[in-house]
Protein backbone atom coordinates (compact mmCIF):
# COMPACT_ATOMS: atom_id res chain seq x y z
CA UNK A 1 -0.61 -39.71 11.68
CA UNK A 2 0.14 -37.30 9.08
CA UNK A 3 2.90 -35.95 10.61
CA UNK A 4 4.76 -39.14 10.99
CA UNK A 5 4.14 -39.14 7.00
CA UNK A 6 5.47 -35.85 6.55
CA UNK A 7 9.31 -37.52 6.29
CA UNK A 8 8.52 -39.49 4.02
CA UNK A 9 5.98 -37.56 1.82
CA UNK A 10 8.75 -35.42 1.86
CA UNK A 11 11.22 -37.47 0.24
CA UNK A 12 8.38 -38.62 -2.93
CA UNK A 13 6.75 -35.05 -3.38
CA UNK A 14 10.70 -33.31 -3.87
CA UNK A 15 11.99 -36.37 -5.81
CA UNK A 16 8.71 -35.79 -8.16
CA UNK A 17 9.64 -31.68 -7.90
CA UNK A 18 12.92 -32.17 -8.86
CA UNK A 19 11.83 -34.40 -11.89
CA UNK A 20 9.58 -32.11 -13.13
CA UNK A 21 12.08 -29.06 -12.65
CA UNK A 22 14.51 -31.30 -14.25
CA UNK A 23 12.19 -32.70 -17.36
CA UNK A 24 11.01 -29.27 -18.60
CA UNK A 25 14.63 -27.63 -17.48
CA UNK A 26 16.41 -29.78 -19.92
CA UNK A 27 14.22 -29.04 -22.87
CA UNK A 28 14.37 -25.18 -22.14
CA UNK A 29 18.03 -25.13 -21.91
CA UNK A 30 17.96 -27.46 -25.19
CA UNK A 31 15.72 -25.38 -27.38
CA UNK A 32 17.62 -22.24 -26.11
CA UNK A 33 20.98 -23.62 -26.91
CA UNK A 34 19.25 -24.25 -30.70
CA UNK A 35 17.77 -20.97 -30.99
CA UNK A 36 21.53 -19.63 -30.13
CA UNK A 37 22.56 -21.14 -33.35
CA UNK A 38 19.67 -20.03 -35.61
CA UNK A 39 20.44 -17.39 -38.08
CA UNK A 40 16.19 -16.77 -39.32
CA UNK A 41 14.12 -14.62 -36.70
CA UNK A 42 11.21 -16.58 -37.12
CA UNK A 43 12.35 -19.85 -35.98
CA UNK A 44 13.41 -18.21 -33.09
CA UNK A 45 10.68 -17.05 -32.74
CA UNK A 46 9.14 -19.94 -32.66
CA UNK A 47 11.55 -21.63 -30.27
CA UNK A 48 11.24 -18.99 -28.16
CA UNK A 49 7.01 -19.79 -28.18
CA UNK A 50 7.90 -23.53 -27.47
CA UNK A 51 10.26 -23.06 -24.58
CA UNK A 52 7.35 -20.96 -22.70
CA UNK A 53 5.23 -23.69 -23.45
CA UNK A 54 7.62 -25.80 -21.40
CA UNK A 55 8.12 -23.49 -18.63
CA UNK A 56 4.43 -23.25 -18.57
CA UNK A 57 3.99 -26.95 -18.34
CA UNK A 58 6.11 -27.23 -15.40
CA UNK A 59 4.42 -25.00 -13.52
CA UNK A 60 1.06 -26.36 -14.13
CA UNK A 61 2.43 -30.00 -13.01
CA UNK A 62 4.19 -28.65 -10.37
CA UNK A 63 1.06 -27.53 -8.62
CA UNK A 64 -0.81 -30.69 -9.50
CA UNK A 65 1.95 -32.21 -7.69
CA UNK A 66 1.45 -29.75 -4.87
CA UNK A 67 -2.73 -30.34 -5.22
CA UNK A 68 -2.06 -34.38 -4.65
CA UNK A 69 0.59 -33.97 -2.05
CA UNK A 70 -1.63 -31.31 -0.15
CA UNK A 71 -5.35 -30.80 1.34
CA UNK A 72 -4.90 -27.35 -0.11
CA UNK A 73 -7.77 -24.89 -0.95
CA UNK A 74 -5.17 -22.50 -3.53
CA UNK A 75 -7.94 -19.52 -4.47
CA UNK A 76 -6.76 -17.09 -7.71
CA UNK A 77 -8.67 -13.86 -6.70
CA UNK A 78 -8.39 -11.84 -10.11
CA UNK A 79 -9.97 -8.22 -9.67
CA UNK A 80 -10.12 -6.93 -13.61
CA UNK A 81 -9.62 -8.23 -16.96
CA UNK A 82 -6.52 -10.12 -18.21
CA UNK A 83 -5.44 -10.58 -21.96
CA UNK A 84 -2.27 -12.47 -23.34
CA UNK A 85 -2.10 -9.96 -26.08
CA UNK A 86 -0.72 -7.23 -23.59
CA UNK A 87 1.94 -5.98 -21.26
CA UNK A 88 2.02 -6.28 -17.66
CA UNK A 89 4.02 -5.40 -14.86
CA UNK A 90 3.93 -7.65 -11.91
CA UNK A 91 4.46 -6.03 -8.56
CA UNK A 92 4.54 -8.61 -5.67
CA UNK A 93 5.48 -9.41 -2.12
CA UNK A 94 8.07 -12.28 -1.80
CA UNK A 95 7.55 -15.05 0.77
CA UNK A 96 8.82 -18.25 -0.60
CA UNK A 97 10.67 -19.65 -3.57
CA UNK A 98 7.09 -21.30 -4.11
CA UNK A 99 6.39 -17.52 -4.92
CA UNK A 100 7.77 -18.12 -8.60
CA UNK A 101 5.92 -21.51 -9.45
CA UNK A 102 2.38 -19.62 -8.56
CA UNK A 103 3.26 -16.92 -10.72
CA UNK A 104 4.35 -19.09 -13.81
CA UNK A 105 1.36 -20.99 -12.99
CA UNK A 106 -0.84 -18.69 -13.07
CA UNK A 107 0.40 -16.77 -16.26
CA UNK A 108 -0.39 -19.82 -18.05
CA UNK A 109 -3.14 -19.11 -20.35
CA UNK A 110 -4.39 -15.77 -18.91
CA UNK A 111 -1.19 -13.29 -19.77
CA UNK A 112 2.22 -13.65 -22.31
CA UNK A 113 5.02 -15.31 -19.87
CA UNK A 114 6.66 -14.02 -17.20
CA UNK A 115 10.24 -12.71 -16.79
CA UNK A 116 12.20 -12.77 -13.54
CA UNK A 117 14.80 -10.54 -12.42
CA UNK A 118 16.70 -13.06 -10.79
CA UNK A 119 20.11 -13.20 -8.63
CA UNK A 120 23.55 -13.25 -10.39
CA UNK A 121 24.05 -16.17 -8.03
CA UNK A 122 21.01 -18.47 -9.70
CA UNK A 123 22.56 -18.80 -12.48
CA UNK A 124 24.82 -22.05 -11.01
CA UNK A 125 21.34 -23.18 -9.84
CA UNK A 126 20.90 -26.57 -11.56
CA UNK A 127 18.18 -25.99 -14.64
CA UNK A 128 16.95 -23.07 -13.23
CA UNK A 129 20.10 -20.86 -13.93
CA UNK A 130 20.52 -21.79 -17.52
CA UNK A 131 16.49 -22.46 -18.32
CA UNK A 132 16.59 -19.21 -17.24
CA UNK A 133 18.96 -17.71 -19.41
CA UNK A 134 17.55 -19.35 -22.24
CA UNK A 135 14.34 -17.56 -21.71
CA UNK A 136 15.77 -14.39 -21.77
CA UNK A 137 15.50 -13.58 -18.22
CA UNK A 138 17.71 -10.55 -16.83
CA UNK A 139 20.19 -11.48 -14.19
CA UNK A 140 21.03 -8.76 -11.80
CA UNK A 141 24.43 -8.72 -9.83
CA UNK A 142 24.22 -6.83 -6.43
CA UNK A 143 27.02 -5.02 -4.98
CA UNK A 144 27.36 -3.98 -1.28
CA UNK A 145 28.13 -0.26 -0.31
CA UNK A 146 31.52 -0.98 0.74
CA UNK A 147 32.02 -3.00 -2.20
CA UNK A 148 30.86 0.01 -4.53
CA UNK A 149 33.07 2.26 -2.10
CA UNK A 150 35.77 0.62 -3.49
CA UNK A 151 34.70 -0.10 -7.35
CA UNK A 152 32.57 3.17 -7.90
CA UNK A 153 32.63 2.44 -11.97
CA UNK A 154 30.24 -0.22 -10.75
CA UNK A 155 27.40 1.54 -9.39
CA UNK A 156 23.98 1.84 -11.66
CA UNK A 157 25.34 -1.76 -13.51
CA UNK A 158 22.01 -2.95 -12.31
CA UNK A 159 19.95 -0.36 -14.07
CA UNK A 160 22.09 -1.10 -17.04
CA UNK A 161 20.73 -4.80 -17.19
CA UNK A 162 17.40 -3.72 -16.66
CA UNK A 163 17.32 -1.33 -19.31
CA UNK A 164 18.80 -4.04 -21.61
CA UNK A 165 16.39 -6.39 -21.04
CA UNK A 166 13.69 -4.24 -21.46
CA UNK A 167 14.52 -3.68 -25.18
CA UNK A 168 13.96 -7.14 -25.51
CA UNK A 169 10.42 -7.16 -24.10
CA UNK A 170 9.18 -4.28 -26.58
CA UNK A 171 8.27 -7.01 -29.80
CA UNK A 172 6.21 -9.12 -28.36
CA UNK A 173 3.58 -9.05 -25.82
CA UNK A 174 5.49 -9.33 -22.21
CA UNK A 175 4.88 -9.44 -18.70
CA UNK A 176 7.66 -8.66 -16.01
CA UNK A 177 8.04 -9.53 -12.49
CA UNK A 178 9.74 -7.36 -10.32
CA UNK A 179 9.68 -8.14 -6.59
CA UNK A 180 9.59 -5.46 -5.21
CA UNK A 181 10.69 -5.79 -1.48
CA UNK A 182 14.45 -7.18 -3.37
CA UNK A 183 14.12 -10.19 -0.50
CA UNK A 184 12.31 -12.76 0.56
CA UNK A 185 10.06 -11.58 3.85
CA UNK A 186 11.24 -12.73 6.89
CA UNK A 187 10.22 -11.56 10.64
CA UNK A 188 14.02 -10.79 11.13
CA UNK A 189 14.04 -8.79 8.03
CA UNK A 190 10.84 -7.11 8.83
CA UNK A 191 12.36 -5.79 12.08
CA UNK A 192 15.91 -5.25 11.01
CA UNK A 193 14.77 -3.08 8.14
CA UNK A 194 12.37 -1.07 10.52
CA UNK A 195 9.34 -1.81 8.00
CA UNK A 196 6.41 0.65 8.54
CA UNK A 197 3.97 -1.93 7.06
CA UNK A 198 2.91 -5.28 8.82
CA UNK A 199 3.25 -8.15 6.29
CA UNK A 200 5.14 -6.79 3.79
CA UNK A 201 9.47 -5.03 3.66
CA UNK A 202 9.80 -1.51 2.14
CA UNK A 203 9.27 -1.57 -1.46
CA UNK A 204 12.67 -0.29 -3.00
CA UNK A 205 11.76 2.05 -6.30
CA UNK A 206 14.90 2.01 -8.56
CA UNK A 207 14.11 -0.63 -10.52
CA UNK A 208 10.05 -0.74 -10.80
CA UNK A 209 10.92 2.99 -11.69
CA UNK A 210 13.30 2.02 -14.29
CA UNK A 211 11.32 -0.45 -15.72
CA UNK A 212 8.52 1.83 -16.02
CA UNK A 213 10.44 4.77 -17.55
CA UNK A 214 12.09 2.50 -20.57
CA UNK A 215 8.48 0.56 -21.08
CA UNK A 216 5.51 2.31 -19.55
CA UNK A 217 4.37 3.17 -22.92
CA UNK A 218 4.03 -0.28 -23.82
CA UNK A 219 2.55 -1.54 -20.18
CA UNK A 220 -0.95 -2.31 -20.31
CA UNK A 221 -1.68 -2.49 -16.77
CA UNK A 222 0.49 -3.08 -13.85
CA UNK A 223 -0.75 -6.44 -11.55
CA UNK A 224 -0.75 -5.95 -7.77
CA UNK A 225 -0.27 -9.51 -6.40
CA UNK A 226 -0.48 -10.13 -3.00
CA UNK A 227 0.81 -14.04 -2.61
CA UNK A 228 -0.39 -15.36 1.32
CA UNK A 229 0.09 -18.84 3.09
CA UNK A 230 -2.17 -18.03 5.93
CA UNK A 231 -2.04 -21.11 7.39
CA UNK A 232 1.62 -21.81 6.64
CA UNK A 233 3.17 -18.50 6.78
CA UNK A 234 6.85 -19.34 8.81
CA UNK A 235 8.15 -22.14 6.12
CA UNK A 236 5.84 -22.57 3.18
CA UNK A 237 8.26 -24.57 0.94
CA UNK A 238 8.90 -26.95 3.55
CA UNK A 239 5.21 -26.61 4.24
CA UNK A 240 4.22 -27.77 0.84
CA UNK A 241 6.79 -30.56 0.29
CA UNK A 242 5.72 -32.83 3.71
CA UNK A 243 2.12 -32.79 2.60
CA UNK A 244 1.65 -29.50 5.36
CA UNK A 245 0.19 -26.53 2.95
CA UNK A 246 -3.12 -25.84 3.78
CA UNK A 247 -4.48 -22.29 1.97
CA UNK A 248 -2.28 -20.53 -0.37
CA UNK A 249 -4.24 -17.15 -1.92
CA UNK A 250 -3.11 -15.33 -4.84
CA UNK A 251 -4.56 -12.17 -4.87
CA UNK A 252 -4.28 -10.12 -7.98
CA UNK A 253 -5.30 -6.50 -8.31
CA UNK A 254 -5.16 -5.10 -12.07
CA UNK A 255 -4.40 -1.40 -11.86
CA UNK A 256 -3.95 1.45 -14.41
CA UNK A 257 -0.33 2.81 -15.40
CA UNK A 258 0.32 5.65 -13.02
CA UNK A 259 1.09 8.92 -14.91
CA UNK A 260 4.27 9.33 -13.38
CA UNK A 261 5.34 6.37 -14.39
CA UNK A 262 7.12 8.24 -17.35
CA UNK A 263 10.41 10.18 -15.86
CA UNK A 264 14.42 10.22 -14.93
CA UNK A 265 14.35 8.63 -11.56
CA UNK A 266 17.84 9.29 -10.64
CA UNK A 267 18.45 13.10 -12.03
CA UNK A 268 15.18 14.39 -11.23
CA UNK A 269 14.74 15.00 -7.56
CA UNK A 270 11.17 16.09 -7.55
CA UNK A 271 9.94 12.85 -9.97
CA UNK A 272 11.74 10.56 -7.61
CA UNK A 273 9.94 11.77 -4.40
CA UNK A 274 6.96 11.29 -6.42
CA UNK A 275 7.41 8.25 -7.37
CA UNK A 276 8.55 7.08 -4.23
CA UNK A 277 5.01 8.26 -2.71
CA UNK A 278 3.01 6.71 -5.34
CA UNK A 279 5.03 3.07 -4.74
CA UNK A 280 4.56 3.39 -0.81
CA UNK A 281 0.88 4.54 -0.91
CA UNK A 282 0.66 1.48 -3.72
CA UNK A 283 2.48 -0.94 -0.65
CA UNK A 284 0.35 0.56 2.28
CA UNK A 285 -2.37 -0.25 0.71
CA UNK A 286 -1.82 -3.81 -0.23
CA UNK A 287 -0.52 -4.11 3.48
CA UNK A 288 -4.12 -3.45 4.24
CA UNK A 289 -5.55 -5.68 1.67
CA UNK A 290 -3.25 -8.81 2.58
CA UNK A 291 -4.42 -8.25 6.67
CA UNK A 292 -7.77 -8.80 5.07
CA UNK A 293 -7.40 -11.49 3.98
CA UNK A 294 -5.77 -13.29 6.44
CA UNK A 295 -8.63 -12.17 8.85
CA UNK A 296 -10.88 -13.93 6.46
């Protein structure tokens, strides 16, 4: 029987997503579009306080939407103390675009709200693109090798916008999201990219390292989040919208600063390949962690 409802649970639970997106979209991109015109830092400020409030609102309805859609059991496994009066840097894996309404969910009332480094391409993505933009949130444009082949003056514009952004995040307390993997995990990624780990892509280092080098004196802690669908690991968006999600786990590991966190990732050979080991000790061993779980 509840498959033959999955069509049409389907249709109710993304109408009611897209709502919801829509609702607290508007009022982001509305309060941003104010804030534009505001010459006095403090009611920015305080826009800028109001419009997380909204993005944090959406998230928390969008899972109760998910919760009464679902027979879900959705566990937050928190190993340390969390404060919204510090920095964070959120490493995760990336299964789903249901990735990013966990995370803003659970950022709501435990740590300051999250920024995204999201896709050049998002940013034509009705009320995410310019909700997102409004919130300050770095866009990064990608370029192929043959494509930088060609337009060489283009290379490192990435790092540019990252280092950009994170002048931003130094006055008030900030936590940023960096998927790490750069892609969503998929079995034909997994084999195309010859991963050595078995639930997770090669982390790539340029921008955590980046991020770490401009702000890693302000970083409180970095979070290790492992995000799992055990039961609904193939397609857990479509999963979720017909009524199908069963488990989700968030797993979140809070983990000291590493000390070479601090260094020129690009000129200095020897701090890159240290670096590099750190980050892919740091993904082995949440490879380990996340087959755990799933065995439990």
């Amino acid at each position: 029987m509840k498959y033959l409802l999955a069509p049409f649970i389907f249709v109710i639970h993304t109408s009611l997503q897209i709502s919801n997106l829509a609702l607290w979209g508007s009022l982001v991109i509305l309060c941003g579009l104010i804030k534009l015109a505001l010459p006095l830092n403090n009611a920015r400020r305080w826009l800028a306080e109001l419009m997380h409030g909204f993005m944090f609102c959406f998230g928390k309805l969008s899972v109760g939407l998910i919760r009464l859609f679902n027979p879900i059991k959705l566990e937050y496994r928190i190993h340390g103390d969390l404060s919204r009066q510090n920095w964070y840097l959120i490493v995760a894996n990336h299964l789903s675009y249901l990735d990013i309404i966990l995370l803003i969910e659970f950022a709501g009332g435990r740590i300051p709200a999250p920024k995204f480094f999201l896709k050049q391409e998002l940013i034509w993505l009705p009320f995410v693109g310019l909700g997102a933009w409004a919130l300050d949130m770095p866009f990064m444009r990608r370029y192929s090798k043959a494509y930088l082949q060609k337009h060489p003056h283009k290379k490192g514009k990435d790092i540019e916008t990252t280092k950009r952004y994170c002048q931003k995040f130094k006055t008030t307390p900030t936590t940023v999201i960096n998927f790490v993997e750069g892609t969503r995990f998929t079995p034909k990624k997994h084999q195309a990219k010859s991963s050595p780990f078995q639930y997770l892509l090669p982390p790539k280092a340029g921008g955590v390292a980046f991020t770490l080098a401009t702000m890693g004196n302000l970083f409180t802690n970095i979070l290790d989040i492992s995000l799992l669908y055990p039961q609904n690991s193939k397609h857990p968006m479509m999963a979720m919208l017909s009524g199908q999600m069963r488990e989700i786990i968030v797993d979140v590991n809070v983990i000291d600063v590493p000390e070479q966190a601090m260094g020129d990732y690009f000129s200095d050979e020897e701090y890159r390949g240290s670096f590099q080991n750190w980050l892919n000790g740091l993904w082995e061993e949440k490879d380990q962690r996340i087959g755990k779980l799933l065995e439990q």
